[in-house]
PDB file of N, CA and C in Angstrom:
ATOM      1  N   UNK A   1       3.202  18.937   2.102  1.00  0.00           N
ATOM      2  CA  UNK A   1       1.968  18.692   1.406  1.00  0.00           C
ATOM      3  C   UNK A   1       1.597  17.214   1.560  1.00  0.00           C
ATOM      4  N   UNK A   2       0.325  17.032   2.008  1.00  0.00           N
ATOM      5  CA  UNK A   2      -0.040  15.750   1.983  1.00  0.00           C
ATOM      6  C   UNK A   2      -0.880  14.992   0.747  1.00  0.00           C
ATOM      7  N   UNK A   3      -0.365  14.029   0.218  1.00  0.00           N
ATOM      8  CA  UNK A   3      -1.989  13.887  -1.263  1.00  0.00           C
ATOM      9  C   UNK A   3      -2.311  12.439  -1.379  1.00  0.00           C
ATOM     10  N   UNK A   4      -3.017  12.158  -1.158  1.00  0.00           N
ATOM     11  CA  UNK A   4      -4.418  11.068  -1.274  1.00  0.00           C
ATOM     12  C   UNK A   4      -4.436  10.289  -2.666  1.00  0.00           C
ATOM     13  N   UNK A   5      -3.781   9.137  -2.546  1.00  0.00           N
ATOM     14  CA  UNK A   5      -3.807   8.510  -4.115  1.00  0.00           C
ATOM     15  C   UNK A   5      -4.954   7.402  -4.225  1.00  0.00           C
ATOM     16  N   UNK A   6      -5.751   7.201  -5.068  1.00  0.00           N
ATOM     17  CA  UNK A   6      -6.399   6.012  -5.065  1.00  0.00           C
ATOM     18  C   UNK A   6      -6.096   5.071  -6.128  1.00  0.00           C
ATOM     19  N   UNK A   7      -6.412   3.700  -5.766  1.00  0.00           N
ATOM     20  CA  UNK A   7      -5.616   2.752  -7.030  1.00  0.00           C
ATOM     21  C   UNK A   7      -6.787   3.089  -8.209  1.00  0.00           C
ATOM     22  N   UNK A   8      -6.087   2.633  -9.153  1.00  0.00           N
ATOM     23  CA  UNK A   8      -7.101   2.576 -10.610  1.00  0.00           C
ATOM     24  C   UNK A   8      -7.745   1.224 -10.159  1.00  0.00           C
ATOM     25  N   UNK A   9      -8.474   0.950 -11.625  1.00  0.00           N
ATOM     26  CA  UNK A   9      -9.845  -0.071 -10.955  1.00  0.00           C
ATOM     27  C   UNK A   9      -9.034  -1.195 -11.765  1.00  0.00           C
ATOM     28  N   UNK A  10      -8.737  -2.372 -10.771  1.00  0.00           N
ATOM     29  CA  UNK A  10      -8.271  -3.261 -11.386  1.00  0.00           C
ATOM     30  C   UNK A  10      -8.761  -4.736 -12.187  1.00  0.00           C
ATOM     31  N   UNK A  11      -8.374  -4.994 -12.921  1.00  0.00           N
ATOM     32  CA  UNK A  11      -9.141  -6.580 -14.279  1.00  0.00           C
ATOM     33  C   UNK A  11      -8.390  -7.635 -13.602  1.00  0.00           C
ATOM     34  N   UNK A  12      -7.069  -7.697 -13.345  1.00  0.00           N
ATOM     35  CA  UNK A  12      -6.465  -8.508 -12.508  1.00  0.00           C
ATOM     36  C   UNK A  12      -7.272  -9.399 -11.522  1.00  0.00           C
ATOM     37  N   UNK A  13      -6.598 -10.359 -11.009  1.00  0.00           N
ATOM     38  CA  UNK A  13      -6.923 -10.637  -9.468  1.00  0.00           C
ATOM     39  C   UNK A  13      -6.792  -9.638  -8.788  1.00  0.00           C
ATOM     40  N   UNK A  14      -7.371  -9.835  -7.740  1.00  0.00           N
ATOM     41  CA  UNK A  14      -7.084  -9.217  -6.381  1.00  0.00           C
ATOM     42  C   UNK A  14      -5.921  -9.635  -5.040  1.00  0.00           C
ATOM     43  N   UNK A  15      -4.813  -9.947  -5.603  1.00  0.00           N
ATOM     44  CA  UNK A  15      -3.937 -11.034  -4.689  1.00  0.00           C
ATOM     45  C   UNK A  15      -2.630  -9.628  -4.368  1.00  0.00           C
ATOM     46  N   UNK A  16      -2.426 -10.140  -3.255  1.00  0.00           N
ATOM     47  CA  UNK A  16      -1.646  -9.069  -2.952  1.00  0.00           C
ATOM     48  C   UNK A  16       0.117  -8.630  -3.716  1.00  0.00           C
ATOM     49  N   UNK A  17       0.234  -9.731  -4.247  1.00  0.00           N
ATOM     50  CA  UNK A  17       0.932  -9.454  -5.714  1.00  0.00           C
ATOM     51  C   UNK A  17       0.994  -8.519  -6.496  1.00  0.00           C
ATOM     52  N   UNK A  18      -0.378  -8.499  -7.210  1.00  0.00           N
ATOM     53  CA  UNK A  18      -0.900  -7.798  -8.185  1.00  0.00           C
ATOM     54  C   UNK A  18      -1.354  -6.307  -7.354  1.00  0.00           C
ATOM     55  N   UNK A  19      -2.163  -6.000  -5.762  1.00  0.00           N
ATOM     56  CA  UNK A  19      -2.334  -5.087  -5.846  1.00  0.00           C
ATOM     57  C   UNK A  19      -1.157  -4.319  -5.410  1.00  0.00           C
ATOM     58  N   UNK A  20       0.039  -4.441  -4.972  1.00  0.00           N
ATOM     59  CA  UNK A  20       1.666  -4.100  -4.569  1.00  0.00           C
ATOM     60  C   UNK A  20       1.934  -3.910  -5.972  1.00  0.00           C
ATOM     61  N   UNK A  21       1.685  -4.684  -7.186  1.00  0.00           N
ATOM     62  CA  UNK A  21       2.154  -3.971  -7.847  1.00  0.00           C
ATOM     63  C   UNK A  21       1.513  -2.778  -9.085  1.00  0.00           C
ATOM     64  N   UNK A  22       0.204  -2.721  -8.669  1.00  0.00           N
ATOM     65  CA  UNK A  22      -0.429  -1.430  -8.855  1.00  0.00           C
ATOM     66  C   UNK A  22      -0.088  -0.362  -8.238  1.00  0.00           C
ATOM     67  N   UNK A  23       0.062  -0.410  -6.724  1.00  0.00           N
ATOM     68  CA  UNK A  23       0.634   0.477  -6.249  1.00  0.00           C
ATOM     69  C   UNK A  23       1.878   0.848  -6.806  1.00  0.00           C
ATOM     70  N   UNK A  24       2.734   0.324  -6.790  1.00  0.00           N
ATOM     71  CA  UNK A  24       4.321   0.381  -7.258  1.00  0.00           C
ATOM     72  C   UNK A  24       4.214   1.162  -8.119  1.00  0.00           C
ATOM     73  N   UNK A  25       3.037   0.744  -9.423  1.00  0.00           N
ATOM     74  CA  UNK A  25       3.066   1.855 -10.939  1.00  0.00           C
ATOM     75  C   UNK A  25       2.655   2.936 -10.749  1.00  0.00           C
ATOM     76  N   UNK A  26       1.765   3.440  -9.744  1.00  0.00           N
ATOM     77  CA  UNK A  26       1.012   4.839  -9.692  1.00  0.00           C
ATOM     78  C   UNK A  26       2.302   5.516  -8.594  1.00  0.00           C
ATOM     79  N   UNK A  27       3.212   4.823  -7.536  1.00  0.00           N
ATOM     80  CA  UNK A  27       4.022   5.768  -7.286  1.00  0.00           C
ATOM     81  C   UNK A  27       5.148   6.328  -7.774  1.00  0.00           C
ATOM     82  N   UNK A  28       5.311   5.062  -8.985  1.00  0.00           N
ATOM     83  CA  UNK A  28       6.733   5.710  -9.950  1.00  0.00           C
ATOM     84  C   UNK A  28       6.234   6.417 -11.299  1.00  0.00           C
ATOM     85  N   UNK A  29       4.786   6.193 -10.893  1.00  0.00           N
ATOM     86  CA  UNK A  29       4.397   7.407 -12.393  1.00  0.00           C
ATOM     87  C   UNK A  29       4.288   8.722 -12.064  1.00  0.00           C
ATOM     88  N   UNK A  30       4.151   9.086 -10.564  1.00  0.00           N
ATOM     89  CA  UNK A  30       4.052  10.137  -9.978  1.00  0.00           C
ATOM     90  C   UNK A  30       5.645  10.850  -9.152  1.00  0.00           C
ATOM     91  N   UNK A  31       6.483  10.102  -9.689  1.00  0.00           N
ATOM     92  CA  UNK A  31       7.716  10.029  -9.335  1.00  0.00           C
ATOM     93  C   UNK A  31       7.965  10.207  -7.738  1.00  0.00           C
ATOM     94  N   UNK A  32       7.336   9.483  -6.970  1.00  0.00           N
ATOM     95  CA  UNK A  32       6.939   9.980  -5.544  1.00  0.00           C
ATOM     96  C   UNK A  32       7.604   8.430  -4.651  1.00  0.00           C
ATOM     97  N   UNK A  33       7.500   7.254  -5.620  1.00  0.00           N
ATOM     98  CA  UNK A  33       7.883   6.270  -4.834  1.00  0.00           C
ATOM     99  C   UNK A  33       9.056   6.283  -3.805  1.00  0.00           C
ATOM    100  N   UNK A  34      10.216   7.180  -3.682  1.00  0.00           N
ATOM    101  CA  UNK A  34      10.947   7.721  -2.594  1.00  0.00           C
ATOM    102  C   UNK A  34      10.642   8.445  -1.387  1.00  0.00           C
ATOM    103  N   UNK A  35       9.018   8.758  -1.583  1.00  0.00           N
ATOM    104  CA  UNK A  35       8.468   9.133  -0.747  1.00  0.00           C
ATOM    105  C   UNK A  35       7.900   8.749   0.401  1.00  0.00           C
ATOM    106  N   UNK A  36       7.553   7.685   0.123  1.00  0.00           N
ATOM    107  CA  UNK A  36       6.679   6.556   0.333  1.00  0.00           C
ATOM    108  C   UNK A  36       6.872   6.406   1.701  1.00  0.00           C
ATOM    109  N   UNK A  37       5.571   7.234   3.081  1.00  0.00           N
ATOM    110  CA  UNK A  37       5.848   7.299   3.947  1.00  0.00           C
ATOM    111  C   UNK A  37       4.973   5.908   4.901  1.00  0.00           C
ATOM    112  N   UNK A  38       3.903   5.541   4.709  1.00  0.00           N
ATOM    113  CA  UNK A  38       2.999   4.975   5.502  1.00  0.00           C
ATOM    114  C   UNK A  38       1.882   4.029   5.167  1.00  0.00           C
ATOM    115  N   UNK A  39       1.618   3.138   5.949  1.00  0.00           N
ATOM    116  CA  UNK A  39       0.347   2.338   5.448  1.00  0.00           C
ATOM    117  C   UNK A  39      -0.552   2.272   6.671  1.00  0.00           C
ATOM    118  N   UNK A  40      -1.912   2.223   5.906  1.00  0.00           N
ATOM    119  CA  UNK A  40      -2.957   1.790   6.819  1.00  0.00           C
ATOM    120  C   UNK A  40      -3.765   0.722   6.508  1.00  0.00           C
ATOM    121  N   UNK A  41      -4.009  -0.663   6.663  1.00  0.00           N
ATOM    122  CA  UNK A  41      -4.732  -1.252   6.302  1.00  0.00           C
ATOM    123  C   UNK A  41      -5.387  -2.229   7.681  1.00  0.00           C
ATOM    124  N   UNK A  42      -5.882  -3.249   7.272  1.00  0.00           N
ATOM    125  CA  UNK A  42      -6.636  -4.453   7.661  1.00  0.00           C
ATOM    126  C   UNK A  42      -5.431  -5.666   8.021  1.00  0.00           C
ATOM    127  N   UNK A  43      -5.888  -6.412   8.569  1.00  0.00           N
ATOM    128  CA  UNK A  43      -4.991  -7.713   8.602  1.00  0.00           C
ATOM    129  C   UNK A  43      -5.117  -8.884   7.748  1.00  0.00           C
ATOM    130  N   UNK A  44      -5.777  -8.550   6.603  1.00  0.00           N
ATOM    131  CA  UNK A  44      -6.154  -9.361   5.934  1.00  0.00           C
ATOM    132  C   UNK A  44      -5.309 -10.323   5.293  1.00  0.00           C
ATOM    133  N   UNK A  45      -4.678 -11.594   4.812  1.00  0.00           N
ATOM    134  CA  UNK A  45      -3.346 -11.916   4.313  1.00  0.00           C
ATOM    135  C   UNK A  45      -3.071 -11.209   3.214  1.00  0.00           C
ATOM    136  N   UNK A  46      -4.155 -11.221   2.552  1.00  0.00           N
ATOM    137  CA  UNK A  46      -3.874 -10.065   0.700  1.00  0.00           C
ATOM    138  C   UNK A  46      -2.839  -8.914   1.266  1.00  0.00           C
ATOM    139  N   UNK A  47      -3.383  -8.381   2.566  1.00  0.00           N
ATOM    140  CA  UNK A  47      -2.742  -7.107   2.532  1.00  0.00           C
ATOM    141  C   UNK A  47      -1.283  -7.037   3.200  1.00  0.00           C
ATOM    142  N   UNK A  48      -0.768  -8.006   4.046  1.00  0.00           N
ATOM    143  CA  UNK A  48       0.629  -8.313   4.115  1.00  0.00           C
ATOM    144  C   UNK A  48       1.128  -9.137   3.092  1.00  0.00           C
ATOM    145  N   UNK A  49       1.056  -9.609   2.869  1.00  0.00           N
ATOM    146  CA  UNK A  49       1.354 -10.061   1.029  1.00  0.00           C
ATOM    147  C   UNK A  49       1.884  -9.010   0.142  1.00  0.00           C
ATOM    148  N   UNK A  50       0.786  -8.042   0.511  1.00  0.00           N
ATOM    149  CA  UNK A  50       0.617  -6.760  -0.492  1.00  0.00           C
ATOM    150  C   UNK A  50       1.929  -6.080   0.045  1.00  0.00           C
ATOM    151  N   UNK A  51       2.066  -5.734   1.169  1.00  0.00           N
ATOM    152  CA  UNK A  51       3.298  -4.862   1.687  1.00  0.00           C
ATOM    153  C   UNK A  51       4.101  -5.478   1.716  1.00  0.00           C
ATOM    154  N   UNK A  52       4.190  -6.823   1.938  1.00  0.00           N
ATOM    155  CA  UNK A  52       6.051  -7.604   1.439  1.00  0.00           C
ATOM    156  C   UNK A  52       6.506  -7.309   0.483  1.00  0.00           C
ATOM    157  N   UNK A  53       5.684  -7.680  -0.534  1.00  0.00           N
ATOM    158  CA  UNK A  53       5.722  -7.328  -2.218  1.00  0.00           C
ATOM    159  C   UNK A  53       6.466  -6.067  -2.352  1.00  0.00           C
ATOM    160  N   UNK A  54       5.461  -4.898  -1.694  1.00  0.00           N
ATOM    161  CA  UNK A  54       6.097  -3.457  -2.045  1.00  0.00           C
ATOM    162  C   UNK A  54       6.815  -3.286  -1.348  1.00  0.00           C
ATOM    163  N   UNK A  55       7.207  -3.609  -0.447  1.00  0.00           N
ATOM    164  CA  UNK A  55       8.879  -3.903   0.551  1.00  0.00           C
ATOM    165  C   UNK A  55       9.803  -3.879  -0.303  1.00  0.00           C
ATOM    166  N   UNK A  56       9.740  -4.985  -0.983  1.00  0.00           N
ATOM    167  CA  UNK A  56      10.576  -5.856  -2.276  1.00  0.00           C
ATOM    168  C   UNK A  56      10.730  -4.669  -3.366  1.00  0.00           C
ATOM    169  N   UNK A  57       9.620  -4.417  -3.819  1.00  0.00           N
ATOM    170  CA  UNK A  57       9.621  -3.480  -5.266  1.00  0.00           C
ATOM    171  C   UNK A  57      10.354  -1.859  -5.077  1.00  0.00           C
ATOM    172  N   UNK A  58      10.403  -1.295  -3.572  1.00  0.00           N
ATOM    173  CA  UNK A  58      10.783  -0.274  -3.068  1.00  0.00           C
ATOM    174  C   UNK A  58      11.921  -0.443  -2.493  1.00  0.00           C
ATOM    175  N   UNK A  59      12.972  -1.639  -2.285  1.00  0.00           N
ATOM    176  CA  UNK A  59      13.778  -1.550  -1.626  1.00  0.00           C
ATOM    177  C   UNK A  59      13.826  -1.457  -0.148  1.00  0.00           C
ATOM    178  N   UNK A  60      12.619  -1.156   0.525  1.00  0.00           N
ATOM    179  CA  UNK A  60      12.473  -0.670   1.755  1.00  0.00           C
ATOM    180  C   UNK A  60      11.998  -1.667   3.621  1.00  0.00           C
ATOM    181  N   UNK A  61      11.947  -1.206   4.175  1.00  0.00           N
ATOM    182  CA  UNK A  61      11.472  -1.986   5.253  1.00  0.00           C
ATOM    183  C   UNK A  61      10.010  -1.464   5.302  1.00  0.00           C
ATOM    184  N   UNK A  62       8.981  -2.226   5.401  1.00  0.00           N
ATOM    185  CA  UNK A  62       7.349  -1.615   5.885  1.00  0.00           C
ATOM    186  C   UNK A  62       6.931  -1.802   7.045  1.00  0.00           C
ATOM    187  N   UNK A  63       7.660  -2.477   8.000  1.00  0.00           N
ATOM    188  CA  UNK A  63       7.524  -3.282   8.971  1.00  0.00           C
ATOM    189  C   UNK A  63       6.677  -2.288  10.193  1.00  0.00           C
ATOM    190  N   UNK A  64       7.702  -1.201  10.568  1.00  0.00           N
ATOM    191  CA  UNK A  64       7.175   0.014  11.080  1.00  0.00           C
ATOM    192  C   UNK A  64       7.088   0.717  10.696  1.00  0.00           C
ATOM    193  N   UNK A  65       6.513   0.891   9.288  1.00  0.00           N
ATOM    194  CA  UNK A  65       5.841   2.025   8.591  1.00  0.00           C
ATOM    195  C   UNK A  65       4.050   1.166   8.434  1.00  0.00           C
ATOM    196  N   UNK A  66       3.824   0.399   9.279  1.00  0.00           N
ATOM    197  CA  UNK A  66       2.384  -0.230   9.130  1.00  0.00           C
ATOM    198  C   UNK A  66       1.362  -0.061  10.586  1.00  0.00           C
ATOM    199  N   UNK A  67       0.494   0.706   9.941  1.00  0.00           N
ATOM    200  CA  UNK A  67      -0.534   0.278  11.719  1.00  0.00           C
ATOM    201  C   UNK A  67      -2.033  -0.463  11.084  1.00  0.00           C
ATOM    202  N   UNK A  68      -1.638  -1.417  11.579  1.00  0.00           N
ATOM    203  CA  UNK A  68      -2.725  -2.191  11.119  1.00  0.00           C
ATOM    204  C   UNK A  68      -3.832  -2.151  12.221  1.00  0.00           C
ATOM    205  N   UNK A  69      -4.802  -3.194  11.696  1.00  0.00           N
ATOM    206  CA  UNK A  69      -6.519  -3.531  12.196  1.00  0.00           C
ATOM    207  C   UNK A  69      -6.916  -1.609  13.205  1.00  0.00           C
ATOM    208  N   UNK A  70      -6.377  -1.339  14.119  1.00  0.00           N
ATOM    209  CA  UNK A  70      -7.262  -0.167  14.867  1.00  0.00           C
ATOM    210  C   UNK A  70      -7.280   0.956  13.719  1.00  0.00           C
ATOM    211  N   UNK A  71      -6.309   0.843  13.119  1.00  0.00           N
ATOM    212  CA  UNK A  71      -5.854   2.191  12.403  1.00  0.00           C
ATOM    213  C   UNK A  71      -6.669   2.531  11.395  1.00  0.00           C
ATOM    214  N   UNK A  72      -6.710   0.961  10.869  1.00  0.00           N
ATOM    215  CA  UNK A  72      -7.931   1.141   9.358  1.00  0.00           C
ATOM    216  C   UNK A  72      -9.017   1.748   9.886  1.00  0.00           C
ATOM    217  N   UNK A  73      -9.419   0.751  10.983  1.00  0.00           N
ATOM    218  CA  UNK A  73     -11.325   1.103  11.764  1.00  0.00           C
ATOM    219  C   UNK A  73     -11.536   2.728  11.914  1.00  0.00           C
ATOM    220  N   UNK A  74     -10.184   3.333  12.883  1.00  0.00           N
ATOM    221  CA  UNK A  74     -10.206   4.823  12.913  1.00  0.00           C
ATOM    222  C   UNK A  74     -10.266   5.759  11.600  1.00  0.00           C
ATOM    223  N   UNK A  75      -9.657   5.425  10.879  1.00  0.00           N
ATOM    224  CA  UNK A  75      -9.598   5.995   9.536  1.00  0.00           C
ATOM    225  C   UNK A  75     -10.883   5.308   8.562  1.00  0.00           C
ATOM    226  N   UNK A  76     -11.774   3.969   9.030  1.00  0.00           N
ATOM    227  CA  UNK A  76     -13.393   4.295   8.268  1.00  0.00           C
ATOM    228  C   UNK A  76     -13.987   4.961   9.045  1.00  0.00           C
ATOM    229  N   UNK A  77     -13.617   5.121  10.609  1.00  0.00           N
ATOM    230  CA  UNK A  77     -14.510   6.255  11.232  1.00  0.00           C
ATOM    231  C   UNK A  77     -15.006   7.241  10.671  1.00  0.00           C
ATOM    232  N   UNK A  78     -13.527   8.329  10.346  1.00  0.00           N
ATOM    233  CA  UNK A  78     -12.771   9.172  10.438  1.00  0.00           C
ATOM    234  C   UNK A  78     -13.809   9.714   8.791  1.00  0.00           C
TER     235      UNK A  78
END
């Protein structure tokens, strides 16, 4: 099964800190954070920031679990 999470709307900054650790809360509220297969984003610094962070908070490597800049564009295609 595949499922589509979107973040809640955040009061915070926007720093990739804070949004790693929004993410972090919606995947351990959904008890799924072991799941945690893939990212798609931008190259933006917020957003490697953002995946070090949740690297950190998950225990995990993101390194090649990331396809960045073409991947996002295909997926606003898409």
């Amino acid at each position: 099964m595949i499922v589509l999470l979107a973040l809640l709307r955040m009061y915070s900054r926007h720093t990739g800190v804070s949004i790693a650790e929004q993410i972090y809360k919606i995947l351990t509220h959904f008890r799924i954070a072991n799941n945690f297969g893939y990212t798609i984003a931008n190259n933006a610094s917020k957003n490697t920031a953002c995946l070090d962070h949740l690297s950190e908070l998950l225990g995990i490597t993101l390194d090649s679990r990331c396809v960045m800049c073409i991947g996002h564009v295909i997926n606003l295609v898409a």
